[in-house]
C-alpha atoms as a PDB file:
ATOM      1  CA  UNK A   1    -347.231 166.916 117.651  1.00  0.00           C
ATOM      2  CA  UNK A   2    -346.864 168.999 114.388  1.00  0.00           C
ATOM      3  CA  UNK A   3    -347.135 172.911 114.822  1.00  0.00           C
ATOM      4  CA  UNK A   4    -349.060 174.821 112.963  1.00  0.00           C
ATOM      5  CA  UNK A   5    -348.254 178.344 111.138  1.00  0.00           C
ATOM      6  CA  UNK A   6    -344.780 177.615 110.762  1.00  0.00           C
ATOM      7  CA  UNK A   7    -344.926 176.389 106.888  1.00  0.00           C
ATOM      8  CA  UNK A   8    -343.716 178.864 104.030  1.00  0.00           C
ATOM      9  CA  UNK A   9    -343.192 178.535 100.507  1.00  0.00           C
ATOM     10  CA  UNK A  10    -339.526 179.872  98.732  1.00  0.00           C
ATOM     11  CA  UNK A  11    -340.337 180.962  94.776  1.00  0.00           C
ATOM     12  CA  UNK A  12    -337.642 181.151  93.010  1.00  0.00           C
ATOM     13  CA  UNK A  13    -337.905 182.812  89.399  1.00  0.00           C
ATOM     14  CA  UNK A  14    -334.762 182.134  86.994  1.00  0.00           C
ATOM     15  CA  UNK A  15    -333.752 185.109  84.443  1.00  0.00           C
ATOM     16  CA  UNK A  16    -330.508 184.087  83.218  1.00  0.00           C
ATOM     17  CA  UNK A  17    -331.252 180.351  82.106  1.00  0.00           C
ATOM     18  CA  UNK A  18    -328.715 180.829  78.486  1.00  0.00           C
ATOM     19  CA  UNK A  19    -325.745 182.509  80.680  1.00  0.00           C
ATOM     20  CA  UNK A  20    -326.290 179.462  83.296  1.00  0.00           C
ATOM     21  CA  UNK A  21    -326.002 176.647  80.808  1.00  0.00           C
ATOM     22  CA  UNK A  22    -323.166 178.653  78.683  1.00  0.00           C
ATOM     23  CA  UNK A  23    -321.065 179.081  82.087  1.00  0.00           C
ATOM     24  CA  UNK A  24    -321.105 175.255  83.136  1.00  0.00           C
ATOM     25  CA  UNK A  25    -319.961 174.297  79.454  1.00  0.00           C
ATOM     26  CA  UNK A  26    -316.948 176.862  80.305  1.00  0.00           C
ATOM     27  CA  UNK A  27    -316.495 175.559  83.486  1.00  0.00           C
ATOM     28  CA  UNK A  28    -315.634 171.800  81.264  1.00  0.00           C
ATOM     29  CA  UNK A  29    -314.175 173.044  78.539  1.00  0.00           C
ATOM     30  CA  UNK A  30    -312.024 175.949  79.708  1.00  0.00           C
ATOM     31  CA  UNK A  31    -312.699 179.630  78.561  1.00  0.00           C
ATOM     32  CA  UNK A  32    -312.029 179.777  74.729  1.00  0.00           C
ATOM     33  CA  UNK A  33    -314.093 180.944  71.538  1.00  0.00           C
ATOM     34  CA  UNK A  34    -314.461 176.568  70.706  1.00  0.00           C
ATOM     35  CA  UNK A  35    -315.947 176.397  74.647  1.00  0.00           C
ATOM     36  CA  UNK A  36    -318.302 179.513  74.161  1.00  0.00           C
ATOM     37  CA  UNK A  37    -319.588 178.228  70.294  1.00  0.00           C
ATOM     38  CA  UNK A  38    -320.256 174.656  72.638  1.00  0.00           C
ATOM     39  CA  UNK A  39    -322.376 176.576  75.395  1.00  0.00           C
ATOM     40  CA  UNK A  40    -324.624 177.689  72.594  1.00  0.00           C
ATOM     41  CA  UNK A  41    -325.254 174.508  71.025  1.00  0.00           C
ATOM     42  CA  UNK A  42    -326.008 173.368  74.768  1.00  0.00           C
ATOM     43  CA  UNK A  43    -328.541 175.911  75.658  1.00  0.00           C
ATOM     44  CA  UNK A  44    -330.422 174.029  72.606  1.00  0.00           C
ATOM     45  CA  UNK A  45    -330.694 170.664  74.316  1.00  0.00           C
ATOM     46  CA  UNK A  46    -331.110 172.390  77.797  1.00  0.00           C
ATOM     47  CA  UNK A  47    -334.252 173.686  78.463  1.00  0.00           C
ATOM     48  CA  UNK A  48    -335.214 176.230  81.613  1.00  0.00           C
ATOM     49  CA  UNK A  49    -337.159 173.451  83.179  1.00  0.00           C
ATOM     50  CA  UNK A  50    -333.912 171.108  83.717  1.00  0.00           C
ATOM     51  CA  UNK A  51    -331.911 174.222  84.978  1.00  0.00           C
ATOM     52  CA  UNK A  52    -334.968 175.282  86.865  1.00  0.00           C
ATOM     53  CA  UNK A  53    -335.533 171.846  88.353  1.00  0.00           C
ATOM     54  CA  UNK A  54    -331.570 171.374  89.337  1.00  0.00           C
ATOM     55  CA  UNK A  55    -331.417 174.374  90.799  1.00  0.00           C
ATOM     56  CA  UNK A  56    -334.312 173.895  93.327  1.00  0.00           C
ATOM     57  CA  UNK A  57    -333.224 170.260  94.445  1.00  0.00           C
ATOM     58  CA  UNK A  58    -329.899 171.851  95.247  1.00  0.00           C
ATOM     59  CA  UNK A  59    -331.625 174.430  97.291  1.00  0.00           C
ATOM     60  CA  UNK A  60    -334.156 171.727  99.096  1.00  0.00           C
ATOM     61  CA  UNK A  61    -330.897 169.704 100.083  1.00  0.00           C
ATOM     62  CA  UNK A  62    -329.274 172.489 101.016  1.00  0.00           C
ATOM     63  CA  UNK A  63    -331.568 174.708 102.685  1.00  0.00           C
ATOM     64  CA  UNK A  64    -331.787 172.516 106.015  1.00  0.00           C
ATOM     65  CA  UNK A  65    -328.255 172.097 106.270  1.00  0.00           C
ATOM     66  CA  UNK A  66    -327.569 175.698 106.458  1.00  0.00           C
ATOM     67  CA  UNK A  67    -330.209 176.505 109.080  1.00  0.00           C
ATOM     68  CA  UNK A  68    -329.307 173.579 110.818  1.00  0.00           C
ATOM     69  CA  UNK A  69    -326.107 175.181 111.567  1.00  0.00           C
ATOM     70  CA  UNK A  70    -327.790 177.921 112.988  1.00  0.00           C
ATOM     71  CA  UNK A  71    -330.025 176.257 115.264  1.00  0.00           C
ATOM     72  CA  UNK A  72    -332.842 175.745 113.397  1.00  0.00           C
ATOM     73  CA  UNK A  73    -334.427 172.768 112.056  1.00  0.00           C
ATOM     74  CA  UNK A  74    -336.331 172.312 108.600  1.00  0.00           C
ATOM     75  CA  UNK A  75    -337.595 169.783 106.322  1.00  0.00           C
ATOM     76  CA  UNK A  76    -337.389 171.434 102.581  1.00  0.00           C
ATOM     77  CA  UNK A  77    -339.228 169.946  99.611  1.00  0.00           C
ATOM     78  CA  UNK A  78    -339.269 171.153  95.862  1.00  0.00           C
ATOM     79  CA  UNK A  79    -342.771 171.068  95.704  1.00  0.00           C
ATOM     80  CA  UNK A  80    -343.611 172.627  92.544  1.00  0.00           C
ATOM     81  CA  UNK A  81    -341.587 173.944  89.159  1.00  0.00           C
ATOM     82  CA  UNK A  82    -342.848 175.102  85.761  1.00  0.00           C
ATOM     83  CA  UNK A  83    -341.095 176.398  83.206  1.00  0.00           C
ATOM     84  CA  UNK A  84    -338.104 178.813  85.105  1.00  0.00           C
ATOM     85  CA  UNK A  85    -340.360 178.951  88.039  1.00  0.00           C
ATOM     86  CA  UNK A  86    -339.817 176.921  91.263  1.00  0.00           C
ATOM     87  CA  UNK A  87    -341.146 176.062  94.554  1.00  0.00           C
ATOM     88  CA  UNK A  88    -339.690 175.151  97.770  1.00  0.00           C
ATOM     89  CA  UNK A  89    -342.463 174.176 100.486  1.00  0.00           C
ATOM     90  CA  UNK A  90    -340.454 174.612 104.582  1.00  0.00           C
ATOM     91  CA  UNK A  91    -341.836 173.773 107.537  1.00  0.00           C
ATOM     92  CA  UNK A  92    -339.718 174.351 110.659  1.00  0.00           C
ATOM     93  CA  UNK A  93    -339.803 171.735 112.928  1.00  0.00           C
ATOM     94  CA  UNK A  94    -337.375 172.295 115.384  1.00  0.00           C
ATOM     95  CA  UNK A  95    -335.330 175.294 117.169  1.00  0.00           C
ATOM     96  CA  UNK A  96    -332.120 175.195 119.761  1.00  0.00           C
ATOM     97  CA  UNK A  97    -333.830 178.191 121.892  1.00  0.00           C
ATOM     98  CA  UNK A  98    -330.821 178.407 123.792  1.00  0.00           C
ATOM     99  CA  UNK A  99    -328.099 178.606 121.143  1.00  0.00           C
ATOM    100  CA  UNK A 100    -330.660 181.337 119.007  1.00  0.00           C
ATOM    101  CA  UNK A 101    -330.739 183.187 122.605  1.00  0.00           C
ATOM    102  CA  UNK A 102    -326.843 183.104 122.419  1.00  0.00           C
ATOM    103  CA  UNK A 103    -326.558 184.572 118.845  1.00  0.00           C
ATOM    104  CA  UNK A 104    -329.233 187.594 119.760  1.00  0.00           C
ATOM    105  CA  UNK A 105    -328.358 191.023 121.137  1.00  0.00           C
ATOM    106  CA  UNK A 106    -328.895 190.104 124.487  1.00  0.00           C
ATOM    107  CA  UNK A 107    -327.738 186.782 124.884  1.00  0.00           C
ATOM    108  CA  UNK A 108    -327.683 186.539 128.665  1.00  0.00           C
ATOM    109  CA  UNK A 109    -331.255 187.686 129.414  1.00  0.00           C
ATOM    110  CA  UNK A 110    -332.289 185.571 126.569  1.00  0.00           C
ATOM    111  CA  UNK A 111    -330.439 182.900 128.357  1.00  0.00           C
ATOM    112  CA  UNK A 112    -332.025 183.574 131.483  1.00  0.00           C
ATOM    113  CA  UNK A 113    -335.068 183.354 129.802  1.00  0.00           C
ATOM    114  CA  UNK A 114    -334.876 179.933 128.200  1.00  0.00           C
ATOM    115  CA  UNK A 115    -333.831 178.011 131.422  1.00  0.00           C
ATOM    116  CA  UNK A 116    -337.039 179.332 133.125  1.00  0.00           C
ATOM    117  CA  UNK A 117    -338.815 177.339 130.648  1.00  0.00           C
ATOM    118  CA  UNK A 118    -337.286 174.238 131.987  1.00  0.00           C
ATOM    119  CA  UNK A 119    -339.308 174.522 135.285  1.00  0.00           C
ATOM    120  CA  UNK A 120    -342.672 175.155 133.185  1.00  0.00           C
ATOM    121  CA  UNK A 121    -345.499 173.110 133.378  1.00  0.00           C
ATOM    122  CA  UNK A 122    -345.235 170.551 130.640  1.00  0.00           C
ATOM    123  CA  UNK A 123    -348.400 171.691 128.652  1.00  0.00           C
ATOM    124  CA  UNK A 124    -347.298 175.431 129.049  1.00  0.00           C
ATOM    125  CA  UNK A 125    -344.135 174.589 128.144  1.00  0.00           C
ATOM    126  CA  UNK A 126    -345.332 172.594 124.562  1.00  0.00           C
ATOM    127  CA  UNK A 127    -347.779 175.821 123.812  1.00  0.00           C
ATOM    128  CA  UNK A 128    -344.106 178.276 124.676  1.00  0.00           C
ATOM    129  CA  UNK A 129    -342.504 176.657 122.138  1.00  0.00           C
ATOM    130  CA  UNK A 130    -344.790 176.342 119.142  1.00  0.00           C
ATOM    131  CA  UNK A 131    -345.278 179.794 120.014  1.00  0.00           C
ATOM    132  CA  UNK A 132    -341.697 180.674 119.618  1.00  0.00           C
ATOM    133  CA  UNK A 133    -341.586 178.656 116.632  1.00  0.00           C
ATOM    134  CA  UNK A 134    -344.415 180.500 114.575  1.00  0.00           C
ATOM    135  CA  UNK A 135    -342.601 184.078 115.592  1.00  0.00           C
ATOM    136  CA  UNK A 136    -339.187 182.398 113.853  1.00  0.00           C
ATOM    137  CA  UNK A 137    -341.090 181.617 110.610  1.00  0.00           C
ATOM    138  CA  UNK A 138    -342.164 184.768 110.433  1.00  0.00           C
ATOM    139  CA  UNK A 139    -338.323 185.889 110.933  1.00  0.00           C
ATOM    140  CA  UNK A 140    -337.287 183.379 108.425  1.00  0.00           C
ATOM    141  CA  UNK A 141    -339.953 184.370 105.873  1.00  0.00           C
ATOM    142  CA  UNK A 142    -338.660 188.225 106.315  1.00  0.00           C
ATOM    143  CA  UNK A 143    -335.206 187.566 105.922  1.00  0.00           C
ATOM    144  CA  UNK A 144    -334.808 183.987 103.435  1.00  0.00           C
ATOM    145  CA  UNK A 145    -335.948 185.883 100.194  1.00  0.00           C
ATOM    146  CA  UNK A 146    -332.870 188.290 100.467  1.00  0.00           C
ATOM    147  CA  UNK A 147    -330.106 185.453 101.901  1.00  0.00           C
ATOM    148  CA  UNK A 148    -331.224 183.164  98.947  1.00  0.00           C
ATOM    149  CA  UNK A 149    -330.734 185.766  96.039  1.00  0.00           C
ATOM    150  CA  UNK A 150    -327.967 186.959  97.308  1.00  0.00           C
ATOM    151  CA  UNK A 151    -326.570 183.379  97.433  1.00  0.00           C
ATOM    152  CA  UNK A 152    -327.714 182.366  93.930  1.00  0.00           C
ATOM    153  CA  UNK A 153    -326.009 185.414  92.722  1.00  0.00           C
ATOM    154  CA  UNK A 154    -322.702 184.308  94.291  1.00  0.00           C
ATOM    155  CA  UNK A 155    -323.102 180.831  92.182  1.00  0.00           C
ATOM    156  CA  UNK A 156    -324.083 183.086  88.864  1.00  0.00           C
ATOM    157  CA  UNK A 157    -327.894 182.302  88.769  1.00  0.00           C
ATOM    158  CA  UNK A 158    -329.739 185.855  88.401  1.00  0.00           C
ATOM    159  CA  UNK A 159    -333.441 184.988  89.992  1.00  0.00           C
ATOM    160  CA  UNK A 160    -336.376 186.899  91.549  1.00  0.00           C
ATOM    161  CA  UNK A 161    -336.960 185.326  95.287  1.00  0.00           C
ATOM    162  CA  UNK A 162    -340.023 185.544  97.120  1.00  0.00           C
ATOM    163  CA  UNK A 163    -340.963 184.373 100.756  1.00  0.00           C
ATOM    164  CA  UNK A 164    -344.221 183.779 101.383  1.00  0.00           C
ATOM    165  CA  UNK A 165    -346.659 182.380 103.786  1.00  0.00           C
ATOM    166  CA  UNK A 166    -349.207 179.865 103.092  1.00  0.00           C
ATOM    167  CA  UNK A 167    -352.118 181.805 103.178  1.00  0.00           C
ATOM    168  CA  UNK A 168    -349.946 184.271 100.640  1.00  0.00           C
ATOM    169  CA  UNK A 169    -348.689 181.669  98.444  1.00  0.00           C
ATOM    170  CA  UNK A 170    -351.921 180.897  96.434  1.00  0.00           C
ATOM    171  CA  UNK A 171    -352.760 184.384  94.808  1.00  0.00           C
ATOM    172  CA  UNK A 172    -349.119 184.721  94.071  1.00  0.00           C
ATOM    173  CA  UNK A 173    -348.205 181.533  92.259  1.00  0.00           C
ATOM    174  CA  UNK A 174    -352.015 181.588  90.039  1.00  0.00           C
ATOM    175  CA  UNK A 175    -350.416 185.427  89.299  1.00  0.00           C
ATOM    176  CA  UNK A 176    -346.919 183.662  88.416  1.00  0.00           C
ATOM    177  CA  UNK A 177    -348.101 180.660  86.514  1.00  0.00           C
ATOM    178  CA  UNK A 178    -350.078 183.122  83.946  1.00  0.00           C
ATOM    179  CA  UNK A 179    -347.889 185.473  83.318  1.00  0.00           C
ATOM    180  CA  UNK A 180    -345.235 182.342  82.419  1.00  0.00           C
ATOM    181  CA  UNK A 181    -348.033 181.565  80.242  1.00  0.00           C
ATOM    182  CA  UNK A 182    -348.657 184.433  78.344  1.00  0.00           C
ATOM    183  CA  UNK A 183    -345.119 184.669  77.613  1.00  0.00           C
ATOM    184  CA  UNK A 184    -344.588 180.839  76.506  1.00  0.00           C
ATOM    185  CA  UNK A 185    -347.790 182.280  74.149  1.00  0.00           C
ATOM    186  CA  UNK A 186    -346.173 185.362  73.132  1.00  0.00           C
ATOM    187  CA  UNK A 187    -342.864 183.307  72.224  1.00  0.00           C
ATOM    188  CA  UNK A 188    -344.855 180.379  70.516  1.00  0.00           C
ATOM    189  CA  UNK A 189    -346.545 182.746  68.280  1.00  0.00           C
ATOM    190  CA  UNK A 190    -345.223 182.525  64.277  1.00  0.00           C
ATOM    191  CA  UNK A 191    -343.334 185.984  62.755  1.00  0.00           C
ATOM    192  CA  UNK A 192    -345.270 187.677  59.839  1.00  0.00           C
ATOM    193  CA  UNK A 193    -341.502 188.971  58.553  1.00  0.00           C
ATOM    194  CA  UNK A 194    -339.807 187.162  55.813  1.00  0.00           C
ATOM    195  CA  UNK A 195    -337.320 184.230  56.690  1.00  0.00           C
ATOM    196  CA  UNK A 196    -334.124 186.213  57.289  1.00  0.00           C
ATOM    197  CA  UNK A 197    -330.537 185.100  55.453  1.00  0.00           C
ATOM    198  CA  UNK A 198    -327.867 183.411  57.055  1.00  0.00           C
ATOM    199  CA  UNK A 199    -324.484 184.179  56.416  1.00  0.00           C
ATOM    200  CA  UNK A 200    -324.338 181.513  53.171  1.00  0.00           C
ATOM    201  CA  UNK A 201    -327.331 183.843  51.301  1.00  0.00           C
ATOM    202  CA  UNK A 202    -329.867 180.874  51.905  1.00  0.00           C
ATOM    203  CA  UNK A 203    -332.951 181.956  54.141  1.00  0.00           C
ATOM    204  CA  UNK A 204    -334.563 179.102  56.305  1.00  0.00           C
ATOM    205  CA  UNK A 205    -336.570 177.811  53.674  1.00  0.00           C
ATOM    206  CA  UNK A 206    -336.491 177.377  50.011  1.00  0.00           C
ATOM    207  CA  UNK A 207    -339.262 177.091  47.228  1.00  0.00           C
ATOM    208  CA  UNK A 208    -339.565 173.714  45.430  1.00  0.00           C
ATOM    209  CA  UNK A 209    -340.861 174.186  42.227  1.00  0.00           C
ATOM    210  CA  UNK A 210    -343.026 171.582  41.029  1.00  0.00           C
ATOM    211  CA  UNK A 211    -345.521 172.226  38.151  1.00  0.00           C
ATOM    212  CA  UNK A 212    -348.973 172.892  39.161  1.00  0.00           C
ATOM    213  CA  UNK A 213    -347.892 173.540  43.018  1.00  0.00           C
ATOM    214  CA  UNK A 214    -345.871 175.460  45.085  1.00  0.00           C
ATOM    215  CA  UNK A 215    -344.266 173.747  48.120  1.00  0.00           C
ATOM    216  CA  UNK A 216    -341.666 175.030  51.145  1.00  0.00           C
ATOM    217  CA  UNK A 217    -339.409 173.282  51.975  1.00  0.00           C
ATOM    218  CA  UNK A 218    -337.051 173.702  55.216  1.00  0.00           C
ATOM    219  CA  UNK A 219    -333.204 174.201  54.739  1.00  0.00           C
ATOM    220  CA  UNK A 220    -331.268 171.210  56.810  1.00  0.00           C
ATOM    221  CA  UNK A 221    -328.390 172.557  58.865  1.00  0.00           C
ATOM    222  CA  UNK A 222    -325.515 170.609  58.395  1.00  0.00           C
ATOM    223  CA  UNK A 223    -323.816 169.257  61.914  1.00  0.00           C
ATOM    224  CA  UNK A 224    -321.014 171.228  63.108  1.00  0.00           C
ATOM    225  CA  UNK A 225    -317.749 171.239  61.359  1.00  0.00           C
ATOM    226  CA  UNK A 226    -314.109 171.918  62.120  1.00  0.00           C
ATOM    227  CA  UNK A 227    -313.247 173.578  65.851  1.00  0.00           C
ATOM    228  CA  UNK A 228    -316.816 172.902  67.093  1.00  0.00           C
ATOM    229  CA  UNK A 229    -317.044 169.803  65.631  1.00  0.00           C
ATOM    230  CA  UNK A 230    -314.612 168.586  68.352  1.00  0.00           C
ATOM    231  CA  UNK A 231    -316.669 169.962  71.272  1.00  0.00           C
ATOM    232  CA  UNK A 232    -320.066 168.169  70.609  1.00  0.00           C
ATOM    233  CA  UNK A 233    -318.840 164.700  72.632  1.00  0.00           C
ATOM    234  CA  UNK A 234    -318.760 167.146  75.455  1.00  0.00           C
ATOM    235  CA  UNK A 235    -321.586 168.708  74.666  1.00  0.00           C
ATOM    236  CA  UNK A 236    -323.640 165.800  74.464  1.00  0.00           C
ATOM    237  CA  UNK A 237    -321.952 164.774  77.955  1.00  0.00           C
ATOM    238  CA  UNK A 238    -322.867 168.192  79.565  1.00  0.00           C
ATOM    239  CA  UNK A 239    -326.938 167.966  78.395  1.00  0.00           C
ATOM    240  CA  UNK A 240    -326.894 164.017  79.216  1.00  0.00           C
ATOM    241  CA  UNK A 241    -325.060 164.538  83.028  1.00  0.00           C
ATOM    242  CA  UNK A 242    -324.901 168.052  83.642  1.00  0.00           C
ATOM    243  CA  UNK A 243    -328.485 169.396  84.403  1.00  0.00           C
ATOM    244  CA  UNK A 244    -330.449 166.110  82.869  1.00  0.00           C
ATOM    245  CA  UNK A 245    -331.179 167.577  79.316  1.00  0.00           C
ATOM    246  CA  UNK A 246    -334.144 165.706  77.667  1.00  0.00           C
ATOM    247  CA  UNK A 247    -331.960 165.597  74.216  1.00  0.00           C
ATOM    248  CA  UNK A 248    -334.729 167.577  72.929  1.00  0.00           C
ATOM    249  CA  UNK A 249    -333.899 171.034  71.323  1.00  0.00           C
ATOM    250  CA  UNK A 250    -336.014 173.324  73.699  1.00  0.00           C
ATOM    251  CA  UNK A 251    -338.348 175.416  71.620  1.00  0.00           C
ATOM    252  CA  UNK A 252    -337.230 179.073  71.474  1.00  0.00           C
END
């Protein structure tokens, strides 16, 4: 019979999306200025979404493993991801009381404890044990938030992690999803300032002059030449296998 009150939600907010994509190109290509020039021309085929949605499938498969080891037994779904932002829905399902009893400060009182439970009533026994499991997901929501940045820090991925209960988890991802948002707004908005130079003199787009009108026209960027040139095979193999680019350049 499922237990109640022992489902949480993991959100998981990634900040350093450009560094991410820029550090598996130098993983390929080796660290040299042709490797770094081919991380930025990734990061325009990568969006956050595809970094943001790799991320949190490795977490959901890896999440259970890791508490499994410990005693405890989860299922671990991404259940949600926009933009950088990510959601991992856990329900515990299962708990070794006696090795947890083991690990704690007082492991043979806790011991002591556990085998009592053996000579319960069956009923009491069932209502002992969801019990126990609701007062370990509210251990595991206290202490996940911290063990999961610190962990995605480890692997290079800067993100804000919060732990939250179901009855928490509404309120906090309506606040999330607007201020993601407001900012896709704020970025999406056009400059007022003039086109800006590149290093050739041209600006992004030229006048066409054409008698009677006056038309803009947009400056094509030739394809990369010379050193870089050579890294856009692997380039185009990172985006296609490495975090499931859409071969779209992501809107900036």
């Amino acid at each position: 019979m499922p237990t109640s009150g022992t489902d949480f939600c993991v959100n998981v907010r990634i900040m350093n999306k450009e560094s991410i994509v820029e550090e598996r190109v130098r993983e390929r290509l080796g660290d040299h200025p042709v490797s770094r020039a081919a991380g930025k021309i990734a990061n325009d085929f990568v969006s956050v979404e595809d970094v943001a949605k790799k991320i949190g499938e490795r977490m959901a498969a890896g999440m259970p493993k890791e508490l499994r080891g410990q005693g405890i037994g989860v299922s671990c779904r991404l259940r949600f991801q926009r933009g950088p932002l990510l959601v991992l829905s856990v329900k515990v399902v299962s708990a070794d009381l006696g090795r947890l009893a083991a690990a704690g400060p007082r492991p043979d009182l806790a011991s002591q404890l556990v085998r009592c439970f053996e000579f319960l009533p069956m009923s009491l026994h069932r209502r002992l044990y969801a019990t126990a499991l609701r007062r370990l997901t509210e251990a595991l929501i206290a202490e996940v938030a911290d063990k999961a940045t610190g962990d995605l820090n480890a692997s290079g991925i800067c993100a804000e992690v919060t732990a939250l209960s179901l009855a928490e988890e509404t309120e906090f991802l309506l606040g999330a999803i607007e201020d993601i948002d407001s900012e896709a707004k704020a970025k999406s908005r056009p400059s007022l300032r003039r086109p800006a130079s590149d290093a050739a003199g041209q600006r992004s787009c030229k006048a066409v002059d054409v008698p009677g009108k006056c038309a803009m026209q947009p400056c094509r960027k030739p394809l990369p030449r010379g050193p870089v040139a050579s890294t856009w095979p692997a380039v185009v193999h990172f985006v296609d296998g490495g975090f499931g680019g859409t071969g779209r350049r992501e809107a900036r």
